[in-house]
PDB file of N, CA and C in Angstrom:
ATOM      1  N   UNK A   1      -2.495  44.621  35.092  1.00  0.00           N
ATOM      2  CA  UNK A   1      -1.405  44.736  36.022  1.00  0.00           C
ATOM      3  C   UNK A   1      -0.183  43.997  35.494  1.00  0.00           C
ATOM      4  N   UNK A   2      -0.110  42.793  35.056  1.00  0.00           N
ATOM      5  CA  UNK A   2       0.874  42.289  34.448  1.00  0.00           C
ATOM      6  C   UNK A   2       1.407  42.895  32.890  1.00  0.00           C
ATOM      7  N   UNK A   3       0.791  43.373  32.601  1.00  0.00           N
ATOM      8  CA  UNK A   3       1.530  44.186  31.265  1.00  0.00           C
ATOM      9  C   UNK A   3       2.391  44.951  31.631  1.00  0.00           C
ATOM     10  N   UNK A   4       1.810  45.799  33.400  1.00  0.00           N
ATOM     11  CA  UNK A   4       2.646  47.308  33.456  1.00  0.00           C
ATOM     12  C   UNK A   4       3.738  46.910  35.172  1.00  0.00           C
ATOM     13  N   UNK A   5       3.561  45.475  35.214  1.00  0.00           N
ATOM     14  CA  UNK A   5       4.748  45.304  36.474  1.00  0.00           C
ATOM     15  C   UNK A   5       5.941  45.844  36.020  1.00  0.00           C
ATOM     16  N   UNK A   6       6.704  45.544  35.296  1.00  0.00           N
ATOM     17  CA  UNK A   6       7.861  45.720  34.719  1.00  0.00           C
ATOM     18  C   UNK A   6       8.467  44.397  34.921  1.00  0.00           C
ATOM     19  N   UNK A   7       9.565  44.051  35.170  1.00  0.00           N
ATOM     20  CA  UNK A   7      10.617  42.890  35.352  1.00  0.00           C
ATOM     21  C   UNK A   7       9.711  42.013  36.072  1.00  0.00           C
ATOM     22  N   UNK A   8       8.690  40.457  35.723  1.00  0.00           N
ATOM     23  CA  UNK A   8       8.573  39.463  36.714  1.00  0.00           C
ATOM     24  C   UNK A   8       9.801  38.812  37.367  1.00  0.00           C
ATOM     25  N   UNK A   9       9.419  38.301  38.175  1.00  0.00           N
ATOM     26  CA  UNK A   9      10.544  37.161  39.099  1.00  0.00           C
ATOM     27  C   UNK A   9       9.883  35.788  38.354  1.00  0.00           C
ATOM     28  N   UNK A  10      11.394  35.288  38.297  1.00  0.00           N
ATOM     29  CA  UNK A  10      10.879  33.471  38.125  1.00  0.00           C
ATOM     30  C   UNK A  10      11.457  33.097  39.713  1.00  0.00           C
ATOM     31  N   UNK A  11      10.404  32.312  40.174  1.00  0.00           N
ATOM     32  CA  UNK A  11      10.389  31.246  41.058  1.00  0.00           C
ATOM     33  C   UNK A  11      10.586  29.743  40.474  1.00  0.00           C
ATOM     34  N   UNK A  12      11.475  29.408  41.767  1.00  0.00           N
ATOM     35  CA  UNK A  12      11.977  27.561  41.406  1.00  0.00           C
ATOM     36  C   UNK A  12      10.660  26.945  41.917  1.00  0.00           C
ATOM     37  N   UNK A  13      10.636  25.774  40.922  1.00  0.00           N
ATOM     38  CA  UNK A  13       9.708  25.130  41.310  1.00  0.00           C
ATOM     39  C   UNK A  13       8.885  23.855  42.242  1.00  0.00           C
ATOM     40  N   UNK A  14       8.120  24.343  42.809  1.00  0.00           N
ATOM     41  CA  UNK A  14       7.884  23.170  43.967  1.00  0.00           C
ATOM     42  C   UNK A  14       6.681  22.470  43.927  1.00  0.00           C
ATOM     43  N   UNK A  15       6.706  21.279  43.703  1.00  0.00           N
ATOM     44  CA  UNK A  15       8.318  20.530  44.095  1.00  0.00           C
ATOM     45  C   UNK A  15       8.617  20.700  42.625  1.00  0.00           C
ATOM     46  N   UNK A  16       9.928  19.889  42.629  1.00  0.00           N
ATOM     47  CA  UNK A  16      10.559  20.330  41.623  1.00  0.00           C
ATOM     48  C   UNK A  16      10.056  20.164  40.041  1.00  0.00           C
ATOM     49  N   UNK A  17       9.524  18.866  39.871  1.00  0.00           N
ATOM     50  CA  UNK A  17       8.609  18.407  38.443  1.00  0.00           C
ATOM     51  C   UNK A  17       7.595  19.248  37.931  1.00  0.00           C
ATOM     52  N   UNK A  18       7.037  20.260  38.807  1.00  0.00           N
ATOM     53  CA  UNK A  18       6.036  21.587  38.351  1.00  0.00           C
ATOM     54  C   UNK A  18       7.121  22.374  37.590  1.00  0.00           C
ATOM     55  N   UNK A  19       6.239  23.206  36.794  1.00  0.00           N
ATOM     56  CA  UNK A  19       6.565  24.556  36.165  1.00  0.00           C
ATOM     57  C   UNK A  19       7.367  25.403  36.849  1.00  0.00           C
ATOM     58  N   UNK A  20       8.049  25.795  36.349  1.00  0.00           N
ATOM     59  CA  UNK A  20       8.930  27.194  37.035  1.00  0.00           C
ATOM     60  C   UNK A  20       7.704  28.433  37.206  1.00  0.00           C
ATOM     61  N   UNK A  21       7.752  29.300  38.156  1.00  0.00           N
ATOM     62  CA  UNK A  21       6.327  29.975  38.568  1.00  0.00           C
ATOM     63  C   UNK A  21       6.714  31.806  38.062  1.00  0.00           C
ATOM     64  N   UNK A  22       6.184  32.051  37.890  1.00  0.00           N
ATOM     65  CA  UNK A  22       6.437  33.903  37.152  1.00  0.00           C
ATOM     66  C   UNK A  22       5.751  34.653  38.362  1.00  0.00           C
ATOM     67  N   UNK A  23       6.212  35.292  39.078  1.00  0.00           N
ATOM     68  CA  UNK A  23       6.025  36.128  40.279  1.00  0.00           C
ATOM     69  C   UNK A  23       5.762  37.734  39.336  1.00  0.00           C
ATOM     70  N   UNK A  24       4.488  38.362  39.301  1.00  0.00           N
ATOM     71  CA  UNK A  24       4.716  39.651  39.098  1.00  0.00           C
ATOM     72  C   UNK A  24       4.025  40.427  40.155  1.00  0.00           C
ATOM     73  N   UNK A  25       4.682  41.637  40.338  1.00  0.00           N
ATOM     74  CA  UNK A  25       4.405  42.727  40.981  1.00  0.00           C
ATOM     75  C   UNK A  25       3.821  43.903  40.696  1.00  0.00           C
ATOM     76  N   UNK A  26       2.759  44.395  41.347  1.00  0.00           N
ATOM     77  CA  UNK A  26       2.414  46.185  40.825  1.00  0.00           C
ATOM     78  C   UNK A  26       1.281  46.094  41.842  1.00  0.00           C
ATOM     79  N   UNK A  27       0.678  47.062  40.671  1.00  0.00           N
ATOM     80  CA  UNK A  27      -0.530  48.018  41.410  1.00  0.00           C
ATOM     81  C   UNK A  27      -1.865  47.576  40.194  1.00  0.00           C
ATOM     82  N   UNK A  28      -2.821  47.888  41.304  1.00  0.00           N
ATOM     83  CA  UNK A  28      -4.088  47.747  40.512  1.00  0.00           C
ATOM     84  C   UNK A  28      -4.746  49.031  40.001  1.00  0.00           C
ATOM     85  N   UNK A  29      -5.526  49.096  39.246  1.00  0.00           N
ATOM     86  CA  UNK A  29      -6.204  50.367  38.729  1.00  0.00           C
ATOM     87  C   UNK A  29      -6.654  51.497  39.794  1.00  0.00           C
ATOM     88  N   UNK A  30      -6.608  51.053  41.021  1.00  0.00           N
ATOM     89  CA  UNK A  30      -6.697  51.861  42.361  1.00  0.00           C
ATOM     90  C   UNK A  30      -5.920  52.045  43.403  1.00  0.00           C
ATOM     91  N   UNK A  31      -4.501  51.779  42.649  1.00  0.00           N
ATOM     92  CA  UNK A  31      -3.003  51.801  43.142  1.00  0.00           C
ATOM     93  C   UNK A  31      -2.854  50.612  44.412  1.00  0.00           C
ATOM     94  N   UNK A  32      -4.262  49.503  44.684  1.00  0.00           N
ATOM     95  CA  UNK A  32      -3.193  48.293  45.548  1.00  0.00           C
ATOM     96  C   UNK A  32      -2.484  47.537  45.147  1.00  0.00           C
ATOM     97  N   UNK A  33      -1.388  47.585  45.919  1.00  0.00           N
ATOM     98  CA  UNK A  33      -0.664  46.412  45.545  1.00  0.00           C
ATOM     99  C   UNK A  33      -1.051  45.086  45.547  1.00  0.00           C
ATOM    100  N   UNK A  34      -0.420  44.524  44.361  1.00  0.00           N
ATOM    101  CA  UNK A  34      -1.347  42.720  44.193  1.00  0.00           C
ATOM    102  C   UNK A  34      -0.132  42.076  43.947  1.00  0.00           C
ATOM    103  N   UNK A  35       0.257  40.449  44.141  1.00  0.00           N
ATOM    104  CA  UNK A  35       0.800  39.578  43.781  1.00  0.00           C
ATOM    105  C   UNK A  35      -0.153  38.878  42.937  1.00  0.00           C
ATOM    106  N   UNK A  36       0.710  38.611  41.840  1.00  0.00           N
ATOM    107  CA  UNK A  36       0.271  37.663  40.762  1.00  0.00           C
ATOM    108  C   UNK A  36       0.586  36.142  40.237  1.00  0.00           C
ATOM    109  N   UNK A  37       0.622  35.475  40.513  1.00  0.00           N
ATOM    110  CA  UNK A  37       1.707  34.180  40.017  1.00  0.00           C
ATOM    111  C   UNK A  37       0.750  33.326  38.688  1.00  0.00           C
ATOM    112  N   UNK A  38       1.753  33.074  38.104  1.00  0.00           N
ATOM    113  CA  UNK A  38       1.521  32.474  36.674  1.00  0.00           C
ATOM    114  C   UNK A  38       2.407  31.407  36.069  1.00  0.00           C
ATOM    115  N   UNK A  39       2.057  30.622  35.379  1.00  0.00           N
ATOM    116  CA  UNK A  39       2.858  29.491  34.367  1.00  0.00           C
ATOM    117  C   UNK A  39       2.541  30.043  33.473  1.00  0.00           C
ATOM    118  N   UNK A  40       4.057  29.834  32.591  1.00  0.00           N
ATOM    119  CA  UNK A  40       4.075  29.858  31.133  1.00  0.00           C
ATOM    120  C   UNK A  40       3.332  28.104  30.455  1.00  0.00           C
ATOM    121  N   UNK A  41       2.611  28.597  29.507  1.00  0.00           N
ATOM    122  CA  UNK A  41       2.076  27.185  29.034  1.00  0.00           C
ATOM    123  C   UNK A  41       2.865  26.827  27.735  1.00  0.00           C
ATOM    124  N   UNK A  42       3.042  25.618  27.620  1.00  0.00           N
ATOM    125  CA  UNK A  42       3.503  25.552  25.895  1.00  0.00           C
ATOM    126  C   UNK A  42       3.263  26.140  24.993  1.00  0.00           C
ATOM    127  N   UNK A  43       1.980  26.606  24.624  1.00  0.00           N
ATOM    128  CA  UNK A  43       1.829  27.472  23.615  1.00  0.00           C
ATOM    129  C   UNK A  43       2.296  29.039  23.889  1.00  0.00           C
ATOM    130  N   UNK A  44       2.761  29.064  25.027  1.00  0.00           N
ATOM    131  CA  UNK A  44       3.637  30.567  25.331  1.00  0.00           C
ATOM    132  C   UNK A  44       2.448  30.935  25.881  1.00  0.00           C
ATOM    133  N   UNK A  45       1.285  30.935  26.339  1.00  0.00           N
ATOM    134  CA  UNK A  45       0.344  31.855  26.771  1.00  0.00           C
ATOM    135  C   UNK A  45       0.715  31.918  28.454  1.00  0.00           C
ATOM    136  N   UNK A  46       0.146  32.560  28.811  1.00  0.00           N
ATOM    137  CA  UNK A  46       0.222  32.676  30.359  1.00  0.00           C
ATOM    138  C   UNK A  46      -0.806  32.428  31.321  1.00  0.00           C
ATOM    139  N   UNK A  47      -0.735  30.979  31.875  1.00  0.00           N
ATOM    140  CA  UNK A  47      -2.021  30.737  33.537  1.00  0.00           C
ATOM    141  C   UNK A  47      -2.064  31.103  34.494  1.00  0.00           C
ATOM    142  N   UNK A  48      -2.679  32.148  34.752  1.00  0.00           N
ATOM    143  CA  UNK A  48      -2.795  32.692  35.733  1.00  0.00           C
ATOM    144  C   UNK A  48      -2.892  31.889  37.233  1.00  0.00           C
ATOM    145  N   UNK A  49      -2.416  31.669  38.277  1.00  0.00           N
ATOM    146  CA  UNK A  49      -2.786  30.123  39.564  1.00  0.00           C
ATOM    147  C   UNK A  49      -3.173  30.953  40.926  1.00  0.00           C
ATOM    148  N   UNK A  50      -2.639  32.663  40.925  1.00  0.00           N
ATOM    149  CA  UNK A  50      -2.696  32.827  41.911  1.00  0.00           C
ATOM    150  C   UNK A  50      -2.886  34.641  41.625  1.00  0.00           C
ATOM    151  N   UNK A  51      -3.720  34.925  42.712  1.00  0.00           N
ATOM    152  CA  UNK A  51      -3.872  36.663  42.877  1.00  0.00           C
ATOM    153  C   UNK A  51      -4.221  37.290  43.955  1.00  0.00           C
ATOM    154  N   UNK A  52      -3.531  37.863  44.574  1.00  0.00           N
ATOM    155  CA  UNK A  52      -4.169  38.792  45.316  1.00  0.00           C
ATOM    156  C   UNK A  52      -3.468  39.946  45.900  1.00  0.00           C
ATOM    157  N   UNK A  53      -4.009  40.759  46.919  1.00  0.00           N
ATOM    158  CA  UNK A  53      -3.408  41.977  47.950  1.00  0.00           C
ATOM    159  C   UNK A  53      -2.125  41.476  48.216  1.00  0.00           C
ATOM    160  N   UNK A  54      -0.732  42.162  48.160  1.00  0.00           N
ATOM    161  CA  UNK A  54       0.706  41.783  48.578  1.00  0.00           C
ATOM    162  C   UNK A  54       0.885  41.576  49.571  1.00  0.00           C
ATOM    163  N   UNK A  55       1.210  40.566  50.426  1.00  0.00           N
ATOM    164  CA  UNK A  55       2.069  39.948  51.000  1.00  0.00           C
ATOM    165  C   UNK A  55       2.925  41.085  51.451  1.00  0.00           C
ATOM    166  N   UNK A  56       3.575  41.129  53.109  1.00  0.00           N
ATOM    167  CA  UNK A  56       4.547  41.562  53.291  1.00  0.00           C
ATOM    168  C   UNK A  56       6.223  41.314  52.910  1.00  0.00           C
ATOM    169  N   UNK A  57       5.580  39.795  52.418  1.00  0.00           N
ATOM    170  CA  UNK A  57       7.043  39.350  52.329  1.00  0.00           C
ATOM    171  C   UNK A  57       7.215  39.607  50.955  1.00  0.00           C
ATOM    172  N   UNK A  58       6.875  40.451  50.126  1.00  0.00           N
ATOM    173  CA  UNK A  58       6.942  40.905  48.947  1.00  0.00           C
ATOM    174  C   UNK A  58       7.683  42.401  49.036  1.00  0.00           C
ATOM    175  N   UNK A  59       7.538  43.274  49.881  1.00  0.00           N
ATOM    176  CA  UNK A  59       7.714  44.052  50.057  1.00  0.00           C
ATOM    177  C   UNK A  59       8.889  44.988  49.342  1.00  0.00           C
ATOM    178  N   UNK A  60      10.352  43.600  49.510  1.00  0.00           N
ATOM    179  CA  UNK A  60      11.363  44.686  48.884  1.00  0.00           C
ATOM    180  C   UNK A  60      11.520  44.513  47.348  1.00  0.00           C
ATOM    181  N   UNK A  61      11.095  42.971  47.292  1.00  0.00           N
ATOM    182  CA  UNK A  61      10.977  43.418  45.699  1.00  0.00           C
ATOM    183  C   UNK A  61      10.257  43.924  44.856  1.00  0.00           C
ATOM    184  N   UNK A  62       9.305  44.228  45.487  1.00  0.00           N
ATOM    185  CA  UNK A  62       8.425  45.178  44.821  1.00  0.00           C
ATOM    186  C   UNK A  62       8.925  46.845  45.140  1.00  0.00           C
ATOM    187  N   UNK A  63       9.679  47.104  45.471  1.00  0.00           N
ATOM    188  CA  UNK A  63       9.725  48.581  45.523  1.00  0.00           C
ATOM    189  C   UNK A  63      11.424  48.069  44.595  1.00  0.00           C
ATOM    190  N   UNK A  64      12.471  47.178  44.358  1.00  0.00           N
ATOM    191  CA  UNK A  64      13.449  46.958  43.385  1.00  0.00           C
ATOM    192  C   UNK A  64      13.180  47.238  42.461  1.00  0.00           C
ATOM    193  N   UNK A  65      11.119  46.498  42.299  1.00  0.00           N
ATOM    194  CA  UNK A  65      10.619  46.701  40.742  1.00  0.00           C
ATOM    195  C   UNK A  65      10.602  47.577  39.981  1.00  0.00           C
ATOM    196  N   UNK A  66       9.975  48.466  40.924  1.00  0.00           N
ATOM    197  CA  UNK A  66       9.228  49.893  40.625  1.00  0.00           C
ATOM    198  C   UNK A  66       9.734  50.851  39.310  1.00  0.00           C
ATOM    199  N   UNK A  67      11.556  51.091  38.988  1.00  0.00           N
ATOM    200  CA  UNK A  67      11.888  51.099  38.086  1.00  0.00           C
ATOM    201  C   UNK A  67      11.820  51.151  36.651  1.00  0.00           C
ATOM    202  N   UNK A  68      11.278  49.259  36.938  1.00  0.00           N
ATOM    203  CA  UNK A  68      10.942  48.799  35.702  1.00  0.00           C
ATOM    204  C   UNK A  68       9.362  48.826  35.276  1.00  0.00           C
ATOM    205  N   UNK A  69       8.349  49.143  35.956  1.00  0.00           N
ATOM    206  CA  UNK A  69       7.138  49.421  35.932  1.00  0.00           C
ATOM    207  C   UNK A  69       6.641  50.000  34.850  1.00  0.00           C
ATOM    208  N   UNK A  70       6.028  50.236  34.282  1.00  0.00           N
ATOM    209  CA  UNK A  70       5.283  51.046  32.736  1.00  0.00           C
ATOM    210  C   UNK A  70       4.195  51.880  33.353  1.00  0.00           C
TER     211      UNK A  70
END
């Protein structure tokens, strides 16, 4: 799912001394929608912290996304 979101969101970070947070959006292999959240790590890889079924309050940016989707 994160390969084919298209454009993530960066989120500010809370509190502020954490990581800046990578918000991605899409669909799963059975078209639900999932929220994803992730840190970039120093070595550039990506930690996954959070997953699941979308949130309503996701709603419009995930259809902004859609666009950029693969």
């Amino acid at each position: 799912m994160i390969e084919h979101c298209g454009q993530p969101y960066v989120l500010a970070p809370e509190p502020p001394e954490r990581p800046e947070r990578l918000l991605f959006l899409g669909d799963d292999k059975g078209g639900v929608p999932l929220e994803v959240l992730g840190i970039e790590l120093l070595d550039g890889t990506l930690r996954v912290i959070h997953s699941m079924e979308m949130r309503p309050k996701y709603n419009r940016p995930y259809r902004e996304a859609k666009p950029w989707r693969v």
